[in-house]
C-alpha atoms as a PDB file:
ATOM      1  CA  UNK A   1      37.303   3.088 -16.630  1.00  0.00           C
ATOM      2  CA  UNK A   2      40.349   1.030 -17.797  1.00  0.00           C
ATOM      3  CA  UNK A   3      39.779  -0.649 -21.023  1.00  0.00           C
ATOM      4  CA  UNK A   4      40.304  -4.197 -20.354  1.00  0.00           C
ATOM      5  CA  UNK A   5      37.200  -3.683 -17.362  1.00  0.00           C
ATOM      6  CA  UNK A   6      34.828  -2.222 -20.746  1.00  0.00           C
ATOM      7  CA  UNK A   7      35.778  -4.820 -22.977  1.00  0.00           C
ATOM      8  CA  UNK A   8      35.187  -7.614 -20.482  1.00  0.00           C
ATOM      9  CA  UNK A   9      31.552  -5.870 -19.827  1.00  0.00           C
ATOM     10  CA  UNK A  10      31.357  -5.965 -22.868  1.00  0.00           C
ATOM     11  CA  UNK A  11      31.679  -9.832 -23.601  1.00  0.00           C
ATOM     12  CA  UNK A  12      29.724 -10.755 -20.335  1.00  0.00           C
ATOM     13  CA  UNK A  13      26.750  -8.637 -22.150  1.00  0.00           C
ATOM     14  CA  UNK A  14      27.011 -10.160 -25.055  1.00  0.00           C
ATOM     15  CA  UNK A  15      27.328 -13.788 -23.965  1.00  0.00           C
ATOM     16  CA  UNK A  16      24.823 -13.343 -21.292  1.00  0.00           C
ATOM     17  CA  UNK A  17      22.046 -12.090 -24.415  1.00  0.00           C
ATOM     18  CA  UNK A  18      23.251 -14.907 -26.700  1.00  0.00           C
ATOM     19  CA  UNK A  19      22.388 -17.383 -23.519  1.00  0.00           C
ATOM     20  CA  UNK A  20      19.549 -15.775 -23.105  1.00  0.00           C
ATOM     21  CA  UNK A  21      18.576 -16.410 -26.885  1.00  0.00           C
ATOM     22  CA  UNK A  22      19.111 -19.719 -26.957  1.00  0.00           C
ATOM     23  CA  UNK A  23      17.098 -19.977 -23.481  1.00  0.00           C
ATOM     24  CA  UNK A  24      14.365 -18.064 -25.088  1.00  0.00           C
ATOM     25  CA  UNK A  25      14.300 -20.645 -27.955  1.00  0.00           C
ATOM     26  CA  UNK A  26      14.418 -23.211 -25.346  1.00  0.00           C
ATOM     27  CA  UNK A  27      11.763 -21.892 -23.435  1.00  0.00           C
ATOM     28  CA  UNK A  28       9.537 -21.388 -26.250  1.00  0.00           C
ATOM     29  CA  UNK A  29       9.221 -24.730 -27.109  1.00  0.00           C
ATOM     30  CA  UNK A  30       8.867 -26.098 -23.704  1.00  0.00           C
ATOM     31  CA  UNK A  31       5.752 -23.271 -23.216  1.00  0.00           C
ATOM     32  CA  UNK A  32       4.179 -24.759 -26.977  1.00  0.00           C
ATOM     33  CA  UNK A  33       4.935 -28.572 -26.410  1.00  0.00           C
ATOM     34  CA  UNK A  34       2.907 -27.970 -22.381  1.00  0.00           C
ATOM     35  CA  UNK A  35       0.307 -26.337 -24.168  1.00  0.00           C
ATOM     36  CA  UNK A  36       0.002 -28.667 -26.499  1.00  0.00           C
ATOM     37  CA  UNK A  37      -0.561 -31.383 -24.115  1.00  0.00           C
ATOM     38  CA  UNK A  38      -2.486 -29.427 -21.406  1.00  0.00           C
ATOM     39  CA  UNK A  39      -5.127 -27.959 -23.937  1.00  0.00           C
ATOM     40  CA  UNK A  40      -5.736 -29.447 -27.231  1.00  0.00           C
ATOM     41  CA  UNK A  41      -8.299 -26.649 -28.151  1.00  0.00           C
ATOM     42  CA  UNK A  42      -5.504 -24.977 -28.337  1.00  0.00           C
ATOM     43  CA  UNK A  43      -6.468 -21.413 -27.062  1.00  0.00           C
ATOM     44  CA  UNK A  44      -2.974 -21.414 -23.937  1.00  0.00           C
ATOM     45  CA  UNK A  45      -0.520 -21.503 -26.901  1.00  0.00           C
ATOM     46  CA  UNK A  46       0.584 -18.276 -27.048  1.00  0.00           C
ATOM     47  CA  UNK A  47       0.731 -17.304 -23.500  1.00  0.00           C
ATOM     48  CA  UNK A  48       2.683 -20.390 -22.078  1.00  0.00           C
ATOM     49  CA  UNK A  49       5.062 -19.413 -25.462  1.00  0.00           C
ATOM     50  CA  UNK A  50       5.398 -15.884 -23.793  1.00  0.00           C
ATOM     51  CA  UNK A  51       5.728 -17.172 -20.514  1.00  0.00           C
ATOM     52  CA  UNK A  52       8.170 -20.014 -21.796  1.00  0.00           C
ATOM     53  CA  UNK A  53      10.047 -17.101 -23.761  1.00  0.00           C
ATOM     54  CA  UNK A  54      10.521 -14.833 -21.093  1.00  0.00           C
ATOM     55  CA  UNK A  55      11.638 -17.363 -18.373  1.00  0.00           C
ATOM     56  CA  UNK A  56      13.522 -18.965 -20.658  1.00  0.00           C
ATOM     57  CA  UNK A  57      15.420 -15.798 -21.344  1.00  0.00           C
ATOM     58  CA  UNK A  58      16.102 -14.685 -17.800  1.00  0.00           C
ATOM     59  CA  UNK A  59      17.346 -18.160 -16.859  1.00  0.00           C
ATOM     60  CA  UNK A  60      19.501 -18.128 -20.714  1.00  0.00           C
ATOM     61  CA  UNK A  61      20.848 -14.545 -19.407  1.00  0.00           C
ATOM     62  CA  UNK A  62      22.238 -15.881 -16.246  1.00  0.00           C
ATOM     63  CA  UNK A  63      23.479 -19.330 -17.649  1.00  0.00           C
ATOM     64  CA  UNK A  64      25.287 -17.414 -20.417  1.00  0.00           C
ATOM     65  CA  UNK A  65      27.203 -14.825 -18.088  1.00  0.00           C
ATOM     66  CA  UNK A  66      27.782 -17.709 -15.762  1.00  0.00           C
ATOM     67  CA  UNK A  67      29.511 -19.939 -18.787  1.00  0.00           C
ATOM     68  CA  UNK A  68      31.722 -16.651 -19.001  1.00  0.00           C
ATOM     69  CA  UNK A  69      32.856 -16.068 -15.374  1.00  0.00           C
ATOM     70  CA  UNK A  70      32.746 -19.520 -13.924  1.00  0.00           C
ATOM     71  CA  UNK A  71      36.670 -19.952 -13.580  1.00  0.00           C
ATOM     72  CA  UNK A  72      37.963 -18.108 -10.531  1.00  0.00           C
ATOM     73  CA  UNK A  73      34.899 -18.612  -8.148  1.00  0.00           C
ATOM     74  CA  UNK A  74      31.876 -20.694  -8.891  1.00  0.00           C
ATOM     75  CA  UNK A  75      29.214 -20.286  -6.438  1.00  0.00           C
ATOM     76  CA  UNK A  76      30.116 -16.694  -6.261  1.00  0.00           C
ATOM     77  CA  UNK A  77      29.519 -16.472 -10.258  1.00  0.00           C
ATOM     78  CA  UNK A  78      26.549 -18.593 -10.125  1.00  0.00           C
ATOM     79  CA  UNK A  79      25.011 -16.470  -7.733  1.00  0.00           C
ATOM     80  CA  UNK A  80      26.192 -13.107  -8.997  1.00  0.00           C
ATOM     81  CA  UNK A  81      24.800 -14.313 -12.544  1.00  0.00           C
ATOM     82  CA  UNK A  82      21.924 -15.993 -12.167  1.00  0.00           C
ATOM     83  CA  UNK A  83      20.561 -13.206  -9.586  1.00  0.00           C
ATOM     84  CA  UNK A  84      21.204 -10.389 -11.520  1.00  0.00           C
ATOM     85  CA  UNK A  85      19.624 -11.884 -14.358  1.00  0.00           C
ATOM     86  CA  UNK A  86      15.996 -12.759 -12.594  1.00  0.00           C
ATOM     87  CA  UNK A  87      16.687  -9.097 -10.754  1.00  0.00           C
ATOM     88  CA  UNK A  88      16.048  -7.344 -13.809  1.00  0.00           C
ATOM     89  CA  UNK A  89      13.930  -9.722 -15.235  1.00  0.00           C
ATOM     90  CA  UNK A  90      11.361  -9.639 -12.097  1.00  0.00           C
ATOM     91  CA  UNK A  91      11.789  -6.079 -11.409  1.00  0.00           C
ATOM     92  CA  UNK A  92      10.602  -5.049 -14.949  1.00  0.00           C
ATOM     93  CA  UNK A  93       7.700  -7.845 -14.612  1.00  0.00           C
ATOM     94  CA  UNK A  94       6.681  -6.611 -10.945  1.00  0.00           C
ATOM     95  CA  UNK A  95       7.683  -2.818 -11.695  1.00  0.00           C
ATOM     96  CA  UNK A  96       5.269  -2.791 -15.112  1.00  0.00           C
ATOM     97  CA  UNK A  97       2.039  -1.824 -13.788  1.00  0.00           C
ATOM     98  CA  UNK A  98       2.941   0.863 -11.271  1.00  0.00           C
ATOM     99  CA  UNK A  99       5.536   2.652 -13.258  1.00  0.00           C
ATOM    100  CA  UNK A 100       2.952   2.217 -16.536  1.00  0.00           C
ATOM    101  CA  UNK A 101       5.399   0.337 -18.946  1.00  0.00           C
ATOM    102  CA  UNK A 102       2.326  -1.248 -20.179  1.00  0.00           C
ATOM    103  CA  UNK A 103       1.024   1.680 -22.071  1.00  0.00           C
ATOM    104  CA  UNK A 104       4.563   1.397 -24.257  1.00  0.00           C
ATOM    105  CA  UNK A 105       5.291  -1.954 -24.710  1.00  0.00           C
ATOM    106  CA  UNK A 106       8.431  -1.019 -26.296  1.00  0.00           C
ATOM    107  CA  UNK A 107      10.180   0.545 -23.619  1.00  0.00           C
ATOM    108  CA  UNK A 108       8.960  -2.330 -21.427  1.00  0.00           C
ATOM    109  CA  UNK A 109      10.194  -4.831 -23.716  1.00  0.00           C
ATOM    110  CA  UNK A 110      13.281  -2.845 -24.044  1.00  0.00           C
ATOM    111  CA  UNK A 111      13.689  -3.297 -21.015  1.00  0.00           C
ATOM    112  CA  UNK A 112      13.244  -6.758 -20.308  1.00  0.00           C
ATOM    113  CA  UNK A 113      15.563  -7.701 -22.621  1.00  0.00           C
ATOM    114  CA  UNK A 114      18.306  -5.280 -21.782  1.00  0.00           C
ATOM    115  CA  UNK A 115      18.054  -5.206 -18.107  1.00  0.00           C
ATOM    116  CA  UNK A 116      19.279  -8.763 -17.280  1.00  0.00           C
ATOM    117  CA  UNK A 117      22.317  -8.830 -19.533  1.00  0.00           C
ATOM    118  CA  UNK A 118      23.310  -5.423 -18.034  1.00  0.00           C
ATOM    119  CA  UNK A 119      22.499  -6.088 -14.516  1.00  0.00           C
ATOM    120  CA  UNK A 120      24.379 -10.191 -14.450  1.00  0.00           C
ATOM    121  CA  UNK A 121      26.988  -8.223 -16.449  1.00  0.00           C
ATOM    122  CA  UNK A 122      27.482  -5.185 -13.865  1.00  0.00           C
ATOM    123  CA  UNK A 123      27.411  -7.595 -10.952  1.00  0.00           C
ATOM    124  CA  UNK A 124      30.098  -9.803 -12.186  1.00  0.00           C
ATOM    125  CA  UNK A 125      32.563  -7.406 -13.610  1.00  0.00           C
ATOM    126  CA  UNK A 126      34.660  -5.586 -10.864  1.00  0.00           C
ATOM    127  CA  UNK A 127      36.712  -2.543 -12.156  1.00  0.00           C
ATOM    128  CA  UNK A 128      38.628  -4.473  -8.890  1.00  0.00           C
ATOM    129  CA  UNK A 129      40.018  -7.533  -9.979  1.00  0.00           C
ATOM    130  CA  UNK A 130      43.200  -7.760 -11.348  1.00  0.00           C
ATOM    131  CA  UNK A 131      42.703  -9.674 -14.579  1.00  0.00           C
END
């Protein structure tokens, strides 16, 4: 593979995980501050913070490779970006209990944070394009 197709892999992947960091962040909050008003006992907190986390992430991942790649074609980078991202989010979250990622939660949260990055990353670099 030329070297100007690895090193812009490269930067989608890493913009796409920083997005996805500060959507995670984002996320977070929004799962704590709807917990906090939906349940004062207080006993939702940390699963609307997962939930909040992890959508938050996917949606960061795909906003992040999008900021990247918006220039030439738009809707085709929104798309490209914003599906691969909740691709490999979804298919590690639907794909956990019959392939028995629960029963390693490191591989499975290995997974969902690598997958989206890689996936929005794969789907909007072309070894094609002439740039």
């Amino acid at each position: 593979m030329p070297k100007i197709i690895v090193a812009r892999y490269g930067k989608t992947v890493l913009y796409s995980f920083l997005g996805g960091l500060l959507g995670a962040l984002i996320g977070g909050s929004i799962g704590i501050l709807s917990a906090r008003n939906n349940d004062p006992t207080g006993w939702s907190e940390i699963p609307n913070l997962l939930s909040g986390l992890i959508y938050g992430y996917g949606l960061g991942v795909g906003a992040g490779a999008f900021m990247l790649h918006f220039r030439p074609h738009p809707p085709s980078a929104f798309s490209r970006a914003f599906l691969g991202a909740l691709t490999g989010l979804f298919g590690v979250i639907f794909l956990s209990a019959p392939l028995h990622l629960d029963f390693f939660p490191p591989l499975m949260w290995g997974l969902l944070i690598l997958l989206p990055p890689l996936i929005s990353a794969g789907l909007l670099v072309s070894r094609y394009d002439e740039k």
